[in-house]
C-alpha atoms as a PDB file:
ATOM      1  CA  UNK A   1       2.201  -5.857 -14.670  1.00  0.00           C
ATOM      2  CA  UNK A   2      -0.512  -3.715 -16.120  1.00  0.00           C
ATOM      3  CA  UNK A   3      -1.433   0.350 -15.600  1.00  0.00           C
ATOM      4  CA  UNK A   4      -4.443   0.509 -13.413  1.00  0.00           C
ATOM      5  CA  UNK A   5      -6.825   3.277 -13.669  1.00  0.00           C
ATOM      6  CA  UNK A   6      -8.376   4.884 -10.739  1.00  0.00           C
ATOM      7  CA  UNK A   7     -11.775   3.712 -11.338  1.00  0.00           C
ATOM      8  CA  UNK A   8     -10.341   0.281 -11.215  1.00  0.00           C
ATOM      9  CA  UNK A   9      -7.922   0.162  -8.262  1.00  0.00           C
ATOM     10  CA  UNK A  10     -10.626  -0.148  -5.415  1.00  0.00           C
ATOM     11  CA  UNK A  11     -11.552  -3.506  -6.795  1.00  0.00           C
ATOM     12  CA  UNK A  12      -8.078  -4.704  -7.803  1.00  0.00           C
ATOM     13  CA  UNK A  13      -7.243  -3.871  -4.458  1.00  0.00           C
ATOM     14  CA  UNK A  14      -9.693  -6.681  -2.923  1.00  0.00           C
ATOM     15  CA  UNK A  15      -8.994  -8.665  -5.671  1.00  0.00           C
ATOM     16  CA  UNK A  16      -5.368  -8.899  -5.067  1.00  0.00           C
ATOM     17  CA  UNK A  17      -5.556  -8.388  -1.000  1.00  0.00           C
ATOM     18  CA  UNK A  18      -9.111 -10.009  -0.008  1.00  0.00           C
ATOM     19  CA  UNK A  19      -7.879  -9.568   3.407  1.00  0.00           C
ATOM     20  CA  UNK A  20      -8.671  -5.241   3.533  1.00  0.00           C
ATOM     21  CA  UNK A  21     -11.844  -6.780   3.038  1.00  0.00           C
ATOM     22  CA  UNK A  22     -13.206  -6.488   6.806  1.00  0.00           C
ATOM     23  CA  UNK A  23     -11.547  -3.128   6.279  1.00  0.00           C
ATOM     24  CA  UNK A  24     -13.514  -2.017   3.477  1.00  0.00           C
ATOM     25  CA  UNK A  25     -16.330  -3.038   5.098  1.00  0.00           C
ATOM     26  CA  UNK A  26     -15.826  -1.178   7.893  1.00  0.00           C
ATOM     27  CA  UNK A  27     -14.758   1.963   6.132  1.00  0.00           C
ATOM     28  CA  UNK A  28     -17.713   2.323   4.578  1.00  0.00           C
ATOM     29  CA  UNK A  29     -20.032   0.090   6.265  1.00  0.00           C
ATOM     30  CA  UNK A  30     -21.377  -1.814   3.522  1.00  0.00           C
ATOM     31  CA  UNK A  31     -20.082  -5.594   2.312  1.00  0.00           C
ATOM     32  CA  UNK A  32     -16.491  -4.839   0.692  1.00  0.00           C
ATOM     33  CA  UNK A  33     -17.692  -6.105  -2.767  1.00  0.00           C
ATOM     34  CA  UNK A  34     -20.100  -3.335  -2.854  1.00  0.00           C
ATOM     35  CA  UNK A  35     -18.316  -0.732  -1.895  1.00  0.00           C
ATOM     36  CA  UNK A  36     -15.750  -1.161  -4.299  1.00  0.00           C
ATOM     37  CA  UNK A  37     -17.458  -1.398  -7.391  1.00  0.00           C
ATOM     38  CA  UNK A  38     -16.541   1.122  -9.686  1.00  0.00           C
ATOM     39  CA  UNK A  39     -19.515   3.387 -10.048  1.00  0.00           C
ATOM     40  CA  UNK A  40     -19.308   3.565  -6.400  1.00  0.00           C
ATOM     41  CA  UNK A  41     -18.970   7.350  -5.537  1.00  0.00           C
ATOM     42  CA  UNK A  42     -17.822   7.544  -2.258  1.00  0.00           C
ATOM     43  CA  UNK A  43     -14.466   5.435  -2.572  1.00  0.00           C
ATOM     44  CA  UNK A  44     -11.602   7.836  -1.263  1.00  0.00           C
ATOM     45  CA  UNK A  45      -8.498   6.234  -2.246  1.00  0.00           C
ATOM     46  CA  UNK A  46      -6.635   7.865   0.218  1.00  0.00           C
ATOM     47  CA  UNK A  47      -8.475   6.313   3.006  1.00  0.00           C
ATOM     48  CA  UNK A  48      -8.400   3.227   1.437  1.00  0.00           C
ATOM     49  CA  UNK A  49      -4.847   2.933   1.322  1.00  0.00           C
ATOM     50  CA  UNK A  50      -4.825   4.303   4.593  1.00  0.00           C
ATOM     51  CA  UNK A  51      -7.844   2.488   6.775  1.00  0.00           C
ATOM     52  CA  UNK A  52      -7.910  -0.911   4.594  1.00  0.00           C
ATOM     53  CA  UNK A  53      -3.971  -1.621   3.612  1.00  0.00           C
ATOM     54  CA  UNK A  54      -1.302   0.518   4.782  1.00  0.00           C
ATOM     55  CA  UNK A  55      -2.192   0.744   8.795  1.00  0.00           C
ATOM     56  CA  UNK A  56      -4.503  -2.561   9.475  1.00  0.00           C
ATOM     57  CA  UNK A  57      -2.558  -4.818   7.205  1.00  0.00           C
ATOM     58  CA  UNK A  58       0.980  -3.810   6.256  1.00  0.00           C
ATOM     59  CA  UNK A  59       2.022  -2.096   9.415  1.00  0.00           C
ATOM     60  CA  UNK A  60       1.147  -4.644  11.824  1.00  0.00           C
ATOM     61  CA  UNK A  61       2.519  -7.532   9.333  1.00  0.00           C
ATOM     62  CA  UNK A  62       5.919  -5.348   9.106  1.00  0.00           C
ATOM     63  CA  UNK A  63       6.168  -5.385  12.974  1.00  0.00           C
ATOM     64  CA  UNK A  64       5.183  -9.357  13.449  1.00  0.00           C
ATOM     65  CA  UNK A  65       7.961 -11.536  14.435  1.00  0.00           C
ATOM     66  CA  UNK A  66       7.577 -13.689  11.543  1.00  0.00           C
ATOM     67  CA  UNK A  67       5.479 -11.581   9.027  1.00  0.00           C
ATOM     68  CA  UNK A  68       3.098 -12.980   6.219  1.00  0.00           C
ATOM     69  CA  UNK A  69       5.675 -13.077   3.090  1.00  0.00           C
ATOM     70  CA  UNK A  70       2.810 -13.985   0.312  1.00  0.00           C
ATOM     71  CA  UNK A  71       0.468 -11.304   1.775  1.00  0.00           C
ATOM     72  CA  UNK A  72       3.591  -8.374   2.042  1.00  0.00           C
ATOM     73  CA  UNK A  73       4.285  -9.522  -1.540  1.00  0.00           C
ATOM     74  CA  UNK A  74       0.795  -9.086  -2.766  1.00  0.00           C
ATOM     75  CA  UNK A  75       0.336  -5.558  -0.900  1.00  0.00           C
ATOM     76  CA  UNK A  76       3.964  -4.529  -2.406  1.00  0.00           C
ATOM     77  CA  UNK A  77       2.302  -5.789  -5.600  1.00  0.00           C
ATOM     78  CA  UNK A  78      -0.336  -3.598  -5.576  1.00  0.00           C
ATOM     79  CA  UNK A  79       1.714  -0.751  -4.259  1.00  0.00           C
ATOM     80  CA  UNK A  80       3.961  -0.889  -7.400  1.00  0.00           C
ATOM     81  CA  UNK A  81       1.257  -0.906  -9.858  1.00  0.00           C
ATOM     82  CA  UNK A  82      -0.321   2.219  -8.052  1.00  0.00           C
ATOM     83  CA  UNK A  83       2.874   3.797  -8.548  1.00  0.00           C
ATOM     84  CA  UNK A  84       3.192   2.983 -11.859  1.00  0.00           C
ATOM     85  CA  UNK A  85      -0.457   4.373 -12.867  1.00  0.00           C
ATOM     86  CA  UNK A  86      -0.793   7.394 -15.138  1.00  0.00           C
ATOM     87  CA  UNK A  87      -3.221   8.582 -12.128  1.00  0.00           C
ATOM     88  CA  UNK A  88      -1.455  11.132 -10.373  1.00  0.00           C
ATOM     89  CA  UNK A  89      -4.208  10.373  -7.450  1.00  0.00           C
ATOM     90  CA  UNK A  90      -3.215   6.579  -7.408  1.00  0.00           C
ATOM     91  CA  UNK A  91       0.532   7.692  -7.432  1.00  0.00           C
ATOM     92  CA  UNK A  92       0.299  10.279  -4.457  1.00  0.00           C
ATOM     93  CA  UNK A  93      -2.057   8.040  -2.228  1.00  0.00           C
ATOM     94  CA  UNK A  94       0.375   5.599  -2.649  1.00  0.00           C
ATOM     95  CA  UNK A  95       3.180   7.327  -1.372  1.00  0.00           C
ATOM     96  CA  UNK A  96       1.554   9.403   1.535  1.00  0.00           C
ATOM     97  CA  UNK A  97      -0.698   6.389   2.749  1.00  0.00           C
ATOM     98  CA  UNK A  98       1.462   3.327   2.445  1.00  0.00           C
ATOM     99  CA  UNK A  99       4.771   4.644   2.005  1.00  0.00           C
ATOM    100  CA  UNK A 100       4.896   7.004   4.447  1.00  0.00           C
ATOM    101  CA  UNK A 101       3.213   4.485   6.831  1.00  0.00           C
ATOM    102  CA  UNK A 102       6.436   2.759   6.939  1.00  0.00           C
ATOM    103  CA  UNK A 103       7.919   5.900   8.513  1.00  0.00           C
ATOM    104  CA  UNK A 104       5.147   5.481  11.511  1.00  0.00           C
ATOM    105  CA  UNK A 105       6.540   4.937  15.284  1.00  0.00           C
ATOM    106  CA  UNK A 106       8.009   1.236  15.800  1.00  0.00           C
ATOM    107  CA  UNK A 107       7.372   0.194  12.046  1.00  0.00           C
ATOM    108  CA  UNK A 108      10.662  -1.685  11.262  1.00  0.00           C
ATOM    109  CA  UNK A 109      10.474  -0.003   7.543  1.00  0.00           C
ATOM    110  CA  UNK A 110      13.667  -2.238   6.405  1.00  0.00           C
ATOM    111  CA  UNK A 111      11.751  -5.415   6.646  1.00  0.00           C
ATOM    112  CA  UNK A 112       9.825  -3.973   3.726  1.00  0.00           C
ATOM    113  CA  UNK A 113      12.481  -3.676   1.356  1.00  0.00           C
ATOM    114  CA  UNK A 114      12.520  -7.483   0.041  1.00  0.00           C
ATOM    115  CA  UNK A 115       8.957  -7.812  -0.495  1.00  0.00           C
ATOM    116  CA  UNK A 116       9.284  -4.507  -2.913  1.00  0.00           C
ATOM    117  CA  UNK A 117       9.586  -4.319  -6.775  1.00  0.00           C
ATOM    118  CA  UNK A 118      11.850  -1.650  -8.027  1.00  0.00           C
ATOM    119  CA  UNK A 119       9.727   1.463  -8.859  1.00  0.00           C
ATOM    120  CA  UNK A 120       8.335   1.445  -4.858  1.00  0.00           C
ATOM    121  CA  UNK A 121      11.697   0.450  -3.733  1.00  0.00           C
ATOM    122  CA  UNK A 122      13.480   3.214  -5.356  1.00  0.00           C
ATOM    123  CA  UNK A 123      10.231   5.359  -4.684  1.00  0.00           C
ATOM    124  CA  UNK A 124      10.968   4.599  -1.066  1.00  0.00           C
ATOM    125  CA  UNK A 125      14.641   5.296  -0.978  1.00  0.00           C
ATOM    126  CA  UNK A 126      14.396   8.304  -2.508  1.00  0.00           C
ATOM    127  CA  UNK A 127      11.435   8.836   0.393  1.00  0.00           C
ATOM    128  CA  UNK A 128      14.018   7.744   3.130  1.00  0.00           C
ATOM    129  CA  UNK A 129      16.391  10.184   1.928  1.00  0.00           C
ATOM    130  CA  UNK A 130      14.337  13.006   2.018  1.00  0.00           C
ATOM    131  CA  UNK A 131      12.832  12.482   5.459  1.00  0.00           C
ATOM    132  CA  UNK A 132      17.074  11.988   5.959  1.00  0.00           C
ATOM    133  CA  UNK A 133      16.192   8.530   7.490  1.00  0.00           C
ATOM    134  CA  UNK A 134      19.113   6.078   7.417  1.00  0.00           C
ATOM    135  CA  UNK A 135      18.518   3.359   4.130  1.00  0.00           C
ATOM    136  CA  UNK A 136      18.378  -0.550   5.255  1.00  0.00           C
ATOM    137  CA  UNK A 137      21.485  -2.271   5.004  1.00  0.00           C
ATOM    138  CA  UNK A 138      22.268  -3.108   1.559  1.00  0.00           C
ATOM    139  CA  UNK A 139      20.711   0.081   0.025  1.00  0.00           C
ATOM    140  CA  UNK A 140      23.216   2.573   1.259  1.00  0.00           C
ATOM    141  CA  UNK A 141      23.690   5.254  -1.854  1.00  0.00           C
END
């Protein structure tokens, strides 16, 4: 994986996930590949994570009875190399809008856990622990 700079990670996000796109679009009501094009101005990347990943896409795969592995993996993906960014912007919004969605009401958080690389999985542990929320089986300290 690569660092991704903040300029850069509203497209990779459609690039890697071209399903937020109907949730771009709606965000900021213009066709997705417009509005994330990096001299776009009025990109907020918390939102993003927020309105086009973490709550229409990850939250309702993480509570389907059989969830969409490939597209978890991909969002997880994407998660880790926000997380991994030398942007301190891309490093909080990932943690308050897409971790922290997995603390949301009915969101069966440990069904995230196998579709996570090891920065956001130990990101999220360490998350779990300070909310004191009880780890998934098989990540007890």
């Amino acid at each position: 994986m690569t660092e991704i700079s903040r300029e850069y990670a509203p497209a990779l996000l459609l690039e890697m996930i071209p399903e937020a796109a109907e949730h771009i679009a709606e965000l900021y009501e213009m066709p997705a590949e417009e509005a994330v094009k990096t001299e776009h101005p009025t990109v907020d990347t918390f939102d993003l994570l927020g309105d086009a990943l973490a709550r229409p896409i990850i939250v309702p795969e993480l509570r389907a009875q059989t969830p969409d592995a490939d597209l978890l993996r991909r969002c997880f993906d994407y998660t880790e190399l926000l997380l991994a960014s030398p942007s301190l912007l891309l490093r909080e919004a990932a943690y308050f809008q897409i971790l922290e969605a997995l603390l949301g009401e009915n969101v069966p958080y440990a069904k995230a856990f196998p579709y996570m690389r090891s920065r956001t999985r130990q990101r999220a542990l360490r998350m779990l622990d300070g909310y004191d929320v009880e780890r998934p089986e098989g990540f007890e300290s």
